[in-house]
Protein backbone atom coordinates (compact mmCIF):
# COMPACT_ATOMS: atom_id res chain seq x y z
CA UNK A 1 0.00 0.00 0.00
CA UNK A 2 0.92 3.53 -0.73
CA UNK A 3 2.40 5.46 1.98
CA UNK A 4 -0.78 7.98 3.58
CA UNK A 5 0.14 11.20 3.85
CA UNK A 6 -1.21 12.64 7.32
CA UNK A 7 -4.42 14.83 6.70
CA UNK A 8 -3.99 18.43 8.01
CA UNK A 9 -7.48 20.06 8.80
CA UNK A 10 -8.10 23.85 9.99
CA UNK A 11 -10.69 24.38 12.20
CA UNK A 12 -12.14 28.16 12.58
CA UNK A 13 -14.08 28.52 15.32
CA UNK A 14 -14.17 26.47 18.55
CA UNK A 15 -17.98 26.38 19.66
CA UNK A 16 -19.21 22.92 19.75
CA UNK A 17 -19.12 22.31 16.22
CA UNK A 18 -15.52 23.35 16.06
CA UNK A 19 -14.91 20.87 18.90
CA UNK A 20 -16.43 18.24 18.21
CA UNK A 21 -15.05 18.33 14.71
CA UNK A 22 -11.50 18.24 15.77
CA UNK A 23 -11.79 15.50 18.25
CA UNK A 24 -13.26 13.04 15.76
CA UNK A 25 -10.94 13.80 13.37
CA UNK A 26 -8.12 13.44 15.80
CA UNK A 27 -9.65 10.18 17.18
CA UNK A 28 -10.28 8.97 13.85
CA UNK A 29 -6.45 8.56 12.32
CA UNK A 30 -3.34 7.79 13.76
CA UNK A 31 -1.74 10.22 11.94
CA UNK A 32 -4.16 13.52 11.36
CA UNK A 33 -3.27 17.12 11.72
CA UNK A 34 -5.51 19.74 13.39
CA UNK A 35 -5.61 23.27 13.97
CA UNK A 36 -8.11 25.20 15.72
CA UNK A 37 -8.00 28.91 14.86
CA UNK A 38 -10.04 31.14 17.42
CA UNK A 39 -10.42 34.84 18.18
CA UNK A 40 -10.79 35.29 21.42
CA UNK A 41 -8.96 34.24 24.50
CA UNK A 42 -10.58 30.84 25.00
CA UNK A 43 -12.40 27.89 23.64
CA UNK A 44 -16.28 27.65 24.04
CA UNK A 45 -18.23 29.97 21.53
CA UNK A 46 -21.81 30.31 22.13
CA UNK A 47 -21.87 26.77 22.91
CA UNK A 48 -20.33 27.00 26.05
CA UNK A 49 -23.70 30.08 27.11
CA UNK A 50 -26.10 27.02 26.19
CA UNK A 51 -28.81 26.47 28.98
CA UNK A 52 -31.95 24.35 28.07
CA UNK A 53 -30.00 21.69 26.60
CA UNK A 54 -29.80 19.24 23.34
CA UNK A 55 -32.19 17.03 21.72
CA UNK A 56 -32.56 13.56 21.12
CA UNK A 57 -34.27 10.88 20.08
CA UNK A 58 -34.44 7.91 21.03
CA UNK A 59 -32.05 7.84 23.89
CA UNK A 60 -31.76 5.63 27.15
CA UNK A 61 -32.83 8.19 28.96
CA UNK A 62 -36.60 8.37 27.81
CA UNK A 63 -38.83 6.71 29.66
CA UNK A 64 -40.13 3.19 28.30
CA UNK A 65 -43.66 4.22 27.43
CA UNK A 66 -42.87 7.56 25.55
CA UNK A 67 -44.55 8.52 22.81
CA UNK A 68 -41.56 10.29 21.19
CA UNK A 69 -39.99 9.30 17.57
CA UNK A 70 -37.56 9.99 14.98
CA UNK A 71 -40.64 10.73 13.23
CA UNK A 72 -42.45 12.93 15.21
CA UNK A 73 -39.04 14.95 16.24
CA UNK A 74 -38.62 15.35 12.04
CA UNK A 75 -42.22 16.94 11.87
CA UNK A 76 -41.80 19.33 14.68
CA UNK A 77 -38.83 20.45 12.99
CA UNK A 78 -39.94 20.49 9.57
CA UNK A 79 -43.53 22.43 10.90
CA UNK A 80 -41.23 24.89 13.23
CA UNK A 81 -38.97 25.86 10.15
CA UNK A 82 -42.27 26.24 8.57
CA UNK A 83 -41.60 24.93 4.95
CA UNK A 84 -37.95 26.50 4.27
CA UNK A 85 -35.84 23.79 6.31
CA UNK A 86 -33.41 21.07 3.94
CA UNK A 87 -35.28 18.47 4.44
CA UNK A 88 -32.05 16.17 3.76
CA UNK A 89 -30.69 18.14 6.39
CA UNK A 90 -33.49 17.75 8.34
CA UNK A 91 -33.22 13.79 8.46
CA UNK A 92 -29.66 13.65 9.18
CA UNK A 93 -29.93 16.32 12.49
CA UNK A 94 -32.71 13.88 13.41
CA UNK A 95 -32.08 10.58 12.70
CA UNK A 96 -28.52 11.07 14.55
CA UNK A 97 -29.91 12.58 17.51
CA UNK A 98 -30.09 9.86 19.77
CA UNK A 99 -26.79 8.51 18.59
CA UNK A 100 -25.25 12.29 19.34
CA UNK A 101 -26.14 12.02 23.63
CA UNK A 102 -24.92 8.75 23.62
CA UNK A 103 -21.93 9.78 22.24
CA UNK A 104 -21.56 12.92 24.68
CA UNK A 105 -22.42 10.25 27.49
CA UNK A 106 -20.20 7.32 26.50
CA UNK A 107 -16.93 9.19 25.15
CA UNK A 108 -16.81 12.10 27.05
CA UNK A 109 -18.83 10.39 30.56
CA UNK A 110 -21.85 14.15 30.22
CA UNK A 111 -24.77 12.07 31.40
CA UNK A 112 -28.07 14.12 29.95
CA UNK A 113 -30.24 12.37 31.81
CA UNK A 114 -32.76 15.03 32.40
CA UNK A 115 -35.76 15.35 29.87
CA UNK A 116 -37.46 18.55 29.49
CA UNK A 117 -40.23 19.17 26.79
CA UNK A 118 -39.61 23.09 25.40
CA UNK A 119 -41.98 25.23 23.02
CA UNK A 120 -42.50 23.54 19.62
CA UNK A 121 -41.71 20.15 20.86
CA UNK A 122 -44.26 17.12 20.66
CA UNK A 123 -42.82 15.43 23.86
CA UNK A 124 -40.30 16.23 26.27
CA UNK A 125 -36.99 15.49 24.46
CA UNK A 126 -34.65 18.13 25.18
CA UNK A 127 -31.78 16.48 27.47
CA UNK A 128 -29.74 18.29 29.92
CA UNK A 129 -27.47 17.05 33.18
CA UNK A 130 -29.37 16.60 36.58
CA UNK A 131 -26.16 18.53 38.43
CA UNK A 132 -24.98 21.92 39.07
CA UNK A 133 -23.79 22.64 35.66
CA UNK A 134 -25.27 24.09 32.74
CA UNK A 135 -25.45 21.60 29.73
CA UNK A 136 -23.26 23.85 27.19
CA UNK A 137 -20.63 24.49 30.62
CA UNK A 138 -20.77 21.01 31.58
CA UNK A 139 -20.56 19.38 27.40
CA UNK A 140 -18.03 22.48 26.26
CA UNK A 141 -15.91 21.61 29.48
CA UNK A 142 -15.49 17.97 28.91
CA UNK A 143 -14.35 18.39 25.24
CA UNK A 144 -11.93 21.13 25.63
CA UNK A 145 -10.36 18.52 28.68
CA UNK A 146 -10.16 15.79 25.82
CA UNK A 147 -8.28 18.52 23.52
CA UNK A 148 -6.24 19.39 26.15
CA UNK A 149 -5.29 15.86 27.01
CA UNK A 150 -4.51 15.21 23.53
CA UNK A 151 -2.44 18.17 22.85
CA UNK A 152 -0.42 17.19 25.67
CA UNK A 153 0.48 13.70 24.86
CA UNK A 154 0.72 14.53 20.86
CA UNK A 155 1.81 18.13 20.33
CA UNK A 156 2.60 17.71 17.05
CA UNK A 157 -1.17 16.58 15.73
CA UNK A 158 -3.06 19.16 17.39
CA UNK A 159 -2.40 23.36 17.48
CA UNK A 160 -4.90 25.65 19.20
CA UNK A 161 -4.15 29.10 17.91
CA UNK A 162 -5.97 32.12 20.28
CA UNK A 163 -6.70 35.44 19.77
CA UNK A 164 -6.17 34.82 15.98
CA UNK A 165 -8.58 36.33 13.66
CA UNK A 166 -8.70 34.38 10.39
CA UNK A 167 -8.73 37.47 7.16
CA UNK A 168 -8.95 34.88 3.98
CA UNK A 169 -9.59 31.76 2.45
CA UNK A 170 -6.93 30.52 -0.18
CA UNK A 171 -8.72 29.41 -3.60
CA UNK A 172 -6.41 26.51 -4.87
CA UNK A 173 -4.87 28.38 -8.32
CA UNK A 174 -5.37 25.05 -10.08
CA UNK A 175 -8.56 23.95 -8.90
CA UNK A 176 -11.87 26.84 -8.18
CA UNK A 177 -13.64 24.39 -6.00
CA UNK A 178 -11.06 23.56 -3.65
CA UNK A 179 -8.85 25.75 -1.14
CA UNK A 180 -5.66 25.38 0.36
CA UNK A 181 -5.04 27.33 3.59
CA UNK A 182 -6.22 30.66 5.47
CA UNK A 183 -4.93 33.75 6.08
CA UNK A 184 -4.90 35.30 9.75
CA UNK A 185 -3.92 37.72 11.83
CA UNK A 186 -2.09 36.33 14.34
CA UNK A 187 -2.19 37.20 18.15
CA UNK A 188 1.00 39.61 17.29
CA UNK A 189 -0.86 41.22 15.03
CA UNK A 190 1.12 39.62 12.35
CA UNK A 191 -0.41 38.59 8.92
CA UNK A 192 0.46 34.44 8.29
CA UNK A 193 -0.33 31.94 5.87
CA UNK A 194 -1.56 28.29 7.39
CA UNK A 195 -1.68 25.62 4.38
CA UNK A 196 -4.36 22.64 4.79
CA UNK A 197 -5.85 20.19 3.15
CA UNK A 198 -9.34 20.89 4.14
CA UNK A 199 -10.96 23.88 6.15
CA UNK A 200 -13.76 23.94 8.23
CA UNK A 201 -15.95 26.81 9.03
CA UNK A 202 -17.40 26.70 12.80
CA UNK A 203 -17.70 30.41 13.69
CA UNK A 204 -20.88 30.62 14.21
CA UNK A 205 -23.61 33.37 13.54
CA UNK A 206 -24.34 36.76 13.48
CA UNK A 207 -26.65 37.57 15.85
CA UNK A 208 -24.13 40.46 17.76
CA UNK A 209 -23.16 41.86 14.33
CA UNK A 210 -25.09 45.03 14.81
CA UNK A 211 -22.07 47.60 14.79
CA UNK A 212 -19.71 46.82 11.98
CA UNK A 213 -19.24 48.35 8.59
CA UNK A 214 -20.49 44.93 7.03
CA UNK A 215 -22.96 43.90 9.58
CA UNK A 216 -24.98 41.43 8.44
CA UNK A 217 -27.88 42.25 10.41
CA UNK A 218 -27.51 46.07 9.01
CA UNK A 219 -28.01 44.30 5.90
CA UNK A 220 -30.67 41.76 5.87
CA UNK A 221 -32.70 42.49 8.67
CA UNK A 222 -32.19 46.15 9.74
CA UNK A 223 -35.05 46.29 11.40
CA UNK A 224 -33.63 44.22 14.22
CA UNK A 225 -30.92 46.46 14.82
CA UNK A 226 -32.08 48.21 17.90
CA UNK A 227 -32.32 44.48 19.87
CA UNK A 228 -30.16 43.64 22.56
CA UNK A 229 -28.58 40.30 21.73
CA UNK A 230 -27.58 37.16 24.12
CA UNK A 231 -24.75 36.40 21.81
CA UNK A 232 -20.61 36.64 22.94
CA UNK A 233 -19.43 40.05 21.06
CA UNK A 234 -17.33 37.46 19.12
CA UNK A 235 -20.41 36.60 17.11
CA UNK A 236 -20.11 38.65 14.24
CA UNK A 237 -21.10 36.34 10.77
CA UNK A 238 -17.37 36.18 9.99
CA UNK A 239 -17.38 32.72 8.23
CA UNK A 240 -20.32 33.45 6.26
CA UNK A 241 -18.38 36.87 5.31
CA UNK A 242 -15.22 35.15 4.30
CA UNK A 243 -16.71 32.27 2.14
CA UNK A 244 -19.23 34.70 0.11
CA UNK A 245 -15.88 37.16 -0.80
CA UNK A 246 -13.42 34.56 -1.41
CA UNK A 247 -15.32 31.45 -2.46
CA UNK A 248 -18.38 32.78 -3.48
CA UNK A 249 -20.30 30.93 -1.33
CA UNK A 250 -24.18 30.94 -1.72
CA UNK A 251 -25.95 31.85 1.51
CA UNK A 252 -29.34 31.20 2.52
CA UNK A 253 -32.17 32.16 4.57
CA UNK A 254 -30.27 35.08 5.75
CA UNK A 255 -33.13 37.29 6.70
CA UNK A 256 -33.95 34.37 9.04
CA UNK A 257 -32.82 35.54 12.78
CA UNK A 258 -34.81 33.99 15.61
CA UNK A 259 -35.31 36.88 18.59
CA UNK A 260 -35.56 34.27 21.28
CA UNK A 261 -38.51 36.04 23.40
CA UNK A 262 -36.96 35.74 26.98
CA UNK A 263 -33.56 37.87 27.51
CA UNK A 264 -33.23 38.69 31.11
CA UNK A 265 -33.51 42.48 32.04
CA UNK A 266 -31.02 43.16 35.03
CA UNK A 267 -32.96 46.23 37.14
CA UNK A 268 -29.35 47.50 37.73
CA UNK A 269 -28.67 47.85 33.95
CA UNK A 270 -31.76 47.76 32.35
CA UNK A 271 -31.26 48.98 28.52
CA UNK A 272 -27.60 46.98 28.65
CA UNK A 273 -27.45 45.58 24.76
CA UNK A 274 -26.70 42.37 25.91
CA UNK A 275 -28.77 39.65 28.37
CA UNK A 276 -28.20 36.99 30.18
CA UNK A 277 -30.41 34.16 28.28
CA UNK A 278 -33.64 32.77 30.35
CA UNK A 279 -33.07 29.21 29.50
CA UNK A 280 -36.37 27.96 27.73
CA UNK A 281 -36.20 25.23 30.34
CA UNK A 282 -38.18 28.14 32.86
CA UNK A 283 -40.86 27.43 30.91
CA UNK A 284 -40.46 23.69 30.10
CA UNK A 285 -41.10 23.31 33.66
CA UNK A 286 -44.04 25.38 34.34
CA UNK A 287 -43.48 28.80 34.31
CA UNK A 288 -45.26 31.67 33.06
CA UNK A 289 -45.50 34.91 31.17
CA UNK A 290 -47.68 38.24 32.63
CA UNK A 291 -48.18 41.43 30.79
CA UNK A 292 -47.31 44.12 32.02
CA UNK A 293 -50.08 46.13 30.73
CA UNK A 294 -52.42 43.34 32.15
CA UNK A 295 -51.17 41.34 34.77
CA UNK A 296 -52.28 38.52 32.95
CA UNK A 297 -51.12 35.73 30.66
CA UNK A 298 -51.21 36.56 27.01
CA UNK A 299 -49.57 33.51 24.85
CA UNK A 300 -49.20 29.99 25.33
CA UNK A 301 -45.56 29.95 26.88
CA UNK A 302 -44.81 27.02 24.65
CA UNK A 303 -45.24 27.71 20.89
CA UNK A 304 -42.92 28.03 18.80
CA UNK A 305 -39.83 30.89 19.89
CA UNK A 306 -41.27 32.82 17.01
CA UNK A 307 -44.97 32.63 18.08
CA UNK A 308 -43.84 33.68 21.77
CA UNK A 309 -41.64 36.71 20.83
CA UNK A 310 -44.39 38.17 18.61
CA UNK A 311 -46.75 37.53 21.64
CA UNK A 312 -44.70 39.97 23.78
CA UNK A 313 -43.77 42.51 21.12
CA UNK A 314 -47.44 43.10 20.46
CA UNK A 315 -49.06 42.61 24.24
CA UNK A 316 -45.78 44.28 26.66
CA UNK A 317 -44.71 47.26 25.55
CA UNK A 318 -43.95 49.36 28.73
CA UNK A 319 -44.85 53.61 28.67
CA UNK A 320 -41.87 55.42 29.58
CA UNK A 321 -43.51 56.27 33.06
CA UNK A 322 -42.35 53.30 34.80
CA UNK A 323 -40.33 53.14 37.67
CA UNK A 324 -37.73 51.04 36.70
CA UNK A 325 -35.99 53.58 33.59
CA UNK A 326 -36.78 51.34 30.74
CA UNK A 327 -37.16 52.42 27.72
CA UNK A 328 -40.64 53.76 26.57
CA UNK A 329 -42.29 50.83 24.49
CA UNK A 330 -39.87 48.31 25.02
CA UNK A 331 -41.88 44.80 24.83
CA UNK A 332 -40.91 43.15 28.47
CA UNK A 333 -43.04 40.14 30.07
CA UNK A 334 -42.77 38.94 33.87
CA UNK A 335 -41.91 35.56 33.96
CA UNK A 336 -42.70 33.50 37.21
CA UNK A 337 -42.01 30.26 38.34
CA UNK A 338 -43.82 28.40 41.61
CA UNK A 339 -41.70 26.98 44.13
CA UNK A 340 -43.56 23.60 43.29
CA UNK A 341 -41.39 23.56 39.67
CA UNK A 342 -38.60 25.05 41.62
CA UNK A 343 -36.24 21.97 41.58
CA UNK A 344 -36.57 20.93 38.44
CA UNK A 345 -34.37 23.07 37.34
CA UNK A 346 -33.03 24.23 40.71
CA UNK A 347 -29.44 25.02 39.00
CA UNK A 348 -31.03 27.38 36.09
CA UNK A 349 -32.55 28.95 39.13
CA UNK A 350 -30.78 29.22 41.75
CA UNK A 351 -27.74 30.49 39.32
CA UNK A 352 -30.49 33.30 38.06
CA UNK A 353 -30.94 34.49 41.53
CA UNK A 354 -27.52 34.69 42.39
CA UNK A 355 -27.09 37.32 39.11
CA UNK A 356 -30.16 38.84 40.76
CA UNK A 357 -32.31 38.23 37.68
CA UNK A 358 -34.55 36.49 39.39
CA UNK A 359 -36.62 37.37 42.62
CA UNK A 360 -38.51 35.29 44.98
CA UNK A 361 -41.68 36.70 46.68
CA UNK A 362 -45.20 35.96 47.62
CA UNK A 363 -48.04 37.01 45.79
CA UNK A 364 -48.08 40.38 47.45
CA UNK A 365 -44.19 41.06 46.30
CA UNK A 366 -44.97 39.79 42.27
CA UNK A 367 -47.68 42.49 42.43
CA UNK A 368 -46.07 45.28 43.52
CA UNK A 369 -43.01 43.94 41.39
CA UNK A 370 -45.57 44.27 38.52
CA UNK A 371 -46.45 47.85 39.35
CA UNK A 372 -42.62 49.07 39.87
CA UNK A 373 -43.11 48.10 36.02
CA UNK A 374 -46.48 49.96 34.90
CA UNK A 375 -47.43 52.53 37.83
CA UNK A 376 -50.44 52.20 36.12
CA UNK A 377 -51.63 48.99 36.50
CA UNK A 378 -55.35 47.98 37.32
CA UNK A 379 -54.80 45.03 39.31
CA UNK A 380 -55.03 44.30 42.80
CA UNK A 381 -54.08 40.74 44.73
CA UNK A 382 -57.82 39.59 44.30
CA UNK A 383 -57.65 39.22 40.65
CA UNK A 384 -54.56 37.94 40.37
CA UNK A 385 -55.13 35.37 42.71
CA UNK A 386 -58.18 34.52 40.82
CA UNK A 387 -56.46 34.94 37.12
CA UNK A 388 -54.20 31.70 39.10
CA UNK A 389 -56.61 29.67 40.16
CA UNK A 390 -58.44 30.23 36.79
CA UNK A 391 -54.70 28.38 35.39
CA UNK A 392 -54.56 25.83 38.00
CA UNK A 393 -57.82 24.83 36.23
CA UNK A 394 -55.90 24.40 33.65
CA UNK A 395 -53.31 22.56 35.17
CA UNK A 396 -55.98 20.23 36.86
CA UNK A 397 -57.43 19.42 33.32
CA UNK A 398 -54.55 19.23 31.10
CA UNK A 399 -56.29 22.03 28.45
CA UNK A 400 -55.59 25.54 28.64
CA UNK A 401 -58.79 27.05 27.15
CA UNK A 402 -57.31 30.59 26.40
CA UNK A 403 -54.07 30.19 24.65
CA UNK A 404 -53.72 26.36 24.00
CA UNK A 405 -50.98 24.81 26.69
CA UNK A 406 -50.94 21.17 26.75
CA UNK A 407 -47.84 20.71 29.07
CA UNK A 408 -47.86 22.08 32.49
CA UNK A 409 -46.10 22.58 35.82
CA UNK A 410 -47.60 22.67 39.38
CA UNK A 411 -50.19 24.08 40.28
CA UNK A 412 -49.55 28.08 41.96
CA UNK A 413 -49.95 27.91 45.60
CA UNK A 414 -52.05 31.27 45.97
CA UNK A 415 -52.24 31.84 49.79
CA UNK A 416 -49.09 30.32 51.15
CA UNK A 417 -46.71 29.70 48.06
CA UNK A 418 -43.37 31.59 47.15
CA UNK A 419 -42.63 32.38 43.64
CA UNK A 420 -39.92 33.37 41.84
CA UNK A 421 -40.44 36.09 39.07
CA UNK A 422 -38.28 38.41 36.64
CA UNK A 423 -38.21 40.76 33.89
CA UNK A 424 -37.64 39.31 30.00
CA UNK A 425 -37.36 40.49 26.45
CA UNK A 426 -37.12 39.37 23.24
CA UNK A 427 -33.12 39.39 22.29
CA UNK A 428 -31.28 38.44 19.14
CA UNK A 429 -30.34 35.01 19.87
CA UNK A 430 -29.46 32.55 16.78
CA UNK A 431 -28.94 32.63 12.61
CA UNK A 432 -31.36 30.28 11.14
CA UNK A 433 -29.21 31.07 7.49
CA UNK A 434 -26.16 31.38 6.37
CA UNK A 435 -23.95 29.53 4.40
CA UNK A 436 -26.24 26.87 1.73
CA UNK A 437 -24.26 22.67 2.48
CA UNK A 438 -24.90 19.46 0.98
CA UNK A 439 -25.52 16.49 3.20
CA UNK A 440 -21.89 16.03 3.40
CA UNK A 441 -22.10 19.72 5.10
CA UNK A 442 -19.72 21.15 1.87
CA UNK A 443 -19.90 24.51 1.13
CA UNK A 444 -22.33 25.10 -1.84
CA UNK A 445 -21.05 27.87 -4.28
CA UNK A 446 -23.37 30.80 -6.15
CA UNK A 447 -22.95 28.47 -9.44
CA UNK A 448 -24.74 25.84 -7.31
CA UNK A 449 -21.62 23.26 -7.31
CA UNK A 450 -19.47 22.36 -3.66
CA UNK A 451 -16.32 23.25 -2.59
CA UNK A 452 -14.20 19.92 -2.55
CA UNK A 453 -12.63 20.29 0.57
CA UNK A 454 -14.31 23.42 2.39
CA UNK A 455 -17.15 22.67 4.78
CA UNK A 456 -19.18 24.82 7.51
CA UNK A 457 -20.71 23.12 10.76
CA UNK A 458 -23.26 24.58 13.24
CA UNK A 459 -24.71 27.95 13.01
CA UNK A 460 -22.60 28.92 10.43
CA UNK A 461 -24.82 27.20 8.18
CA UNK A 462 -27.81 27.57 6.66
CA UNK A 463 -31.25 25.42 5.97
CA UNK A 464 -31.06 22.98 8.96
CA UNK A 465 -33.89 25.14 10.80
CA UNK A 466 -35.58 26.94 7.83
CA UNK A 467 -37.58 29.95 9.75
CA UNK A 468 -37.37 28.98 13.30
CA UNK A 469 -35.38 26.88 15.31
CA UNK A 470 -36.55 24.63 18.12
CA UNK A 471 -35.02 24.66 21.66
CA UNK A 472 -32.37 22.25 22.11
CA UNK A 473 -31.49 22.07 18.81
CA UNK A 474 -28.54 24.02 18.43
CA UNK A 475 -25.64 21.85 20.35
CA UNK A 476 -27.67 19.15 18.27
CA UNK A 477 -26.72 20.51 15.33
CA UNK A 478 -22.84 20.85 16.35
CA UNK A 479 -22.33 17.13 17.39
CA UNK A 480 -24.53 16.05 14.45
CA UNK A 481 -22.74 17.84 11.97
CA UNK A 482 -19.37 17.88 12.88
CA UNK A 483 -19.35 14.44 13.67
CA UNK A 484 -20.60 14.09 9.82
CA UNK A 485 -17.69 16.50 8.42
CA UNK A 486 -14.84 14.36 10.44
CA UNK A 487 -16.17 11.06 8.22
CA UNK A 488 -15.82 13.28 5.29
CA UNK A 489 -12.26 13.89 5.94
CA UNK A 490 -11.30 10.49 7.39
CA UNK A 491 -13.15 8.05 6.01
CA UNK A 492 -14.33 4.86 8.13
CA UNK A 493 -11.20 2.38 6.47
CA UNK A 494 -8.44 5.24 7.04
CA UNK A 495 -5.68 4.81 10.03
């Protein structure tokens, strides 16, 4: 046999998809090459911010007599993404799902043992840890200890270059399909050349690219440019920027940004342009969404992300006379959680209260809470007490007759319960487009043909989630998907 020369694969990006990538591609050959290029100071992306956790189905962690299927998880997607989603796509994220927390559990010992059913979902399906951690901490932590293991022991397979902004792809001058290297800007602030056979795009979206000359948001969905976003400053569109100049990369869907509809708002920094997520998980487990212009539910807190944040843009708006300096007409919900749901997700919340974006009070506290926010507000302890026991109807039947909820929490202890409550708003949160793949997750060009040897994993890419994306789908998407870019690179029979 021929004498294999070792693979070298660059990596941009070092979010889950990034990660996950390298690892499998290191753990795959004897003999591969990988460097991971990254712009800021540490590993982790996004990723690492992730709090509701990652889908799958079916795992050994459902309970024998669930309902949940591949099938039914593929419809919920293809209905959330509501007829724009790759339906190739689609089927891969899906049918691999299962397979993907086993893998997290059995190669890297994260145990996602903890099943949660979030907005858009059929069944509860969306797996996180049952410890202290959150599940993008606990799953970003555990890979970036492999990587460090392995760059200790091997030094010479694996390079993890910081602070290193990539500035261009290399175009092979013989072939127009394939490329060769990067360019970057090292931490020096030195301009290098890194030669590869195959590159990998894992930067990630765009949903913080608000200020730049280029921004992408500036220029396909202006109108969301006054949002706060949850996203790292880092996130900034730069792979789908680099592959349209130098590759001519198609993208997709790009007017597709989901505003996730629960940002926290911290009452010592209240118009900050970034929030600390509410994990969807809040309401997995029960909790619920008042107006502030009503005191009331308006939405059913599980619909789609979409359907929620529309909900709240269009029943919250606060005037500028209340007490707590917001903005006038920003859209802001109270969200509030019964002590009953408390611990099952006593992490999420106990870690919210700690950043004080979270309070805990009786009844008499969330109502004057609720009046700090509208002054104005017609609503005394009476009729909130009966607008809860009109839900805990609800509850008791399993059918909430005014917005639709089929999946519930405790019921709200109105005389002697504790609750804990907040402030939210709708904040740029995830890219549903960007760059168009095949099913081998290449890069697809304008002239509708793939890059040989150029691929883009995770949020980078476009058509996996069509319009919306579902809760827990995200770090899905990174194992899925890089896993499926490594086997591209090192096929099953190399060494």
């Amino acid at each position: 046999m021929p004498n294999r020369q070792p693979t070298t694969t660059i990596i941009i990006g070092s979010g889950l998809a990034g990660l996950t990538t390298a690892l499998e591609i290191l753990n795959k050959s004897s003999t591969s090459k990988v460097t991971i290029v990254e712009k800021t100071d540490k590993l982790g992306g996004n990723s690492i911010k992730a709090s509701s956790g990652m889908n799958g189905v079916p795992t050994r962690f459902h309970p024998q007599d669930s309902l949940d299927s591949v099938d039914v998880f593929y419809a919920d997607t293809v209905k959330s993404g509501k007829g724009l989603s790759d339906e190739k796509l689609v089927k891969l994220l899906v049918e691999n799902s299962g397979d993907a927390i086993h893998w997290l559990a059995d190669e890297h010992a994260v145990i996602l043992n903890t099943l949660s059913q979030l907005g858009g979902h059929s069944h509860p399906r969306t797996h996180r840890g049952g410890g202290k951690l959150p599940p993008g901490f606990e799953i970003i932590s555990a890979l970036t200890k492999k990587l460090d293991e392995f760059k200790l022991s091997k030094p010479d397979r694996l390079s993890i270059l910081t602070h290193t902004r990539v500035s261009k792809l290399l175009v092979d001058s013989k072939h127009a399909n394939k490329v060769n290297g990067v360019q970057y800007l090292s931490s020096a602030g030195e301009l290098q050349t890194l030669l590869g056979d195959n590159v990998v795009l894992a930067t990630g979206g765009f949903s913080a690219d608000v200020d730049q000359e280029d921004s992408l948001i500036k220029r396909f969905r202006p109108d969301l440019v006054e949002f706060p976003s949850s996203n790292g400053e880092q996130t900034t569109g730069d792979g789908a920027k680099l592959a349209e100049r130098d590759v001519g990369a198609q993208l997709i869907h790009m007017d597709k940004v989901q505003v996730h509809p629960t940002g926290f708002i911290k009452i010592t920094n209240p118009n900050s342009n970034w929030k600390f997520l509410c994990g969807e998980v809040i309401r997995g487990i029960g909790g619920i969404l008042l107006s502030p212009n009503t005191g009331m539910r308006f939405v059913n807190e599980l619909t789609t992300r979409d359907g929620v944040t529309d909900a709240i843009i269009n029943n919250c708006k606060v005037k500028g006379d209340n007490n707590m300096n917001l903005k006038h007409e920003t859209p802001i919900a109270a969200i509030v959680v019964n002590l009953v749901d408390y611990h099952k997700a006593k992490t999420h919340i106990d870690f919210y209260g700690y950043q004080k974006l979270l309070h805990k009070g009786n009844i008499e506290d969330l109502l004057l809470f609720m009046k700090t926010l509208n002054p104005g507000l017609e609503i005394t302890r009476d009729s909130i007490a009966e607008h809860f026991q009109q839900y805990n109807s609800y509850i008791r039947s399993g059918k909430d007759l005014q917005f639709g909820r089929s999946s519930f929490g405790g019921e709200f202890n109105i005389e002697h319960g504790l609750f804990y409550f907040g402030l939210v708003t709708p904040v740029l949160h995830f890219s549903m487009g960007g760059i168009k793949i095949d099913e081998h997750a290449r890069v697809i060009t304008k002239a509708d043909t793939p890059m040989s040897n150029l691929y883009a994993v995770g949020e980078v890419s476009g058509g996996v989630h069509g319009a919306n994306r579902l809760g827990g789908s995200s770090l899905l998407e990174c194992v899925v998907f890089g896993k499926l870019v490594s086997k591209s690179i090192i096929p099953e029979n190399s060494t």
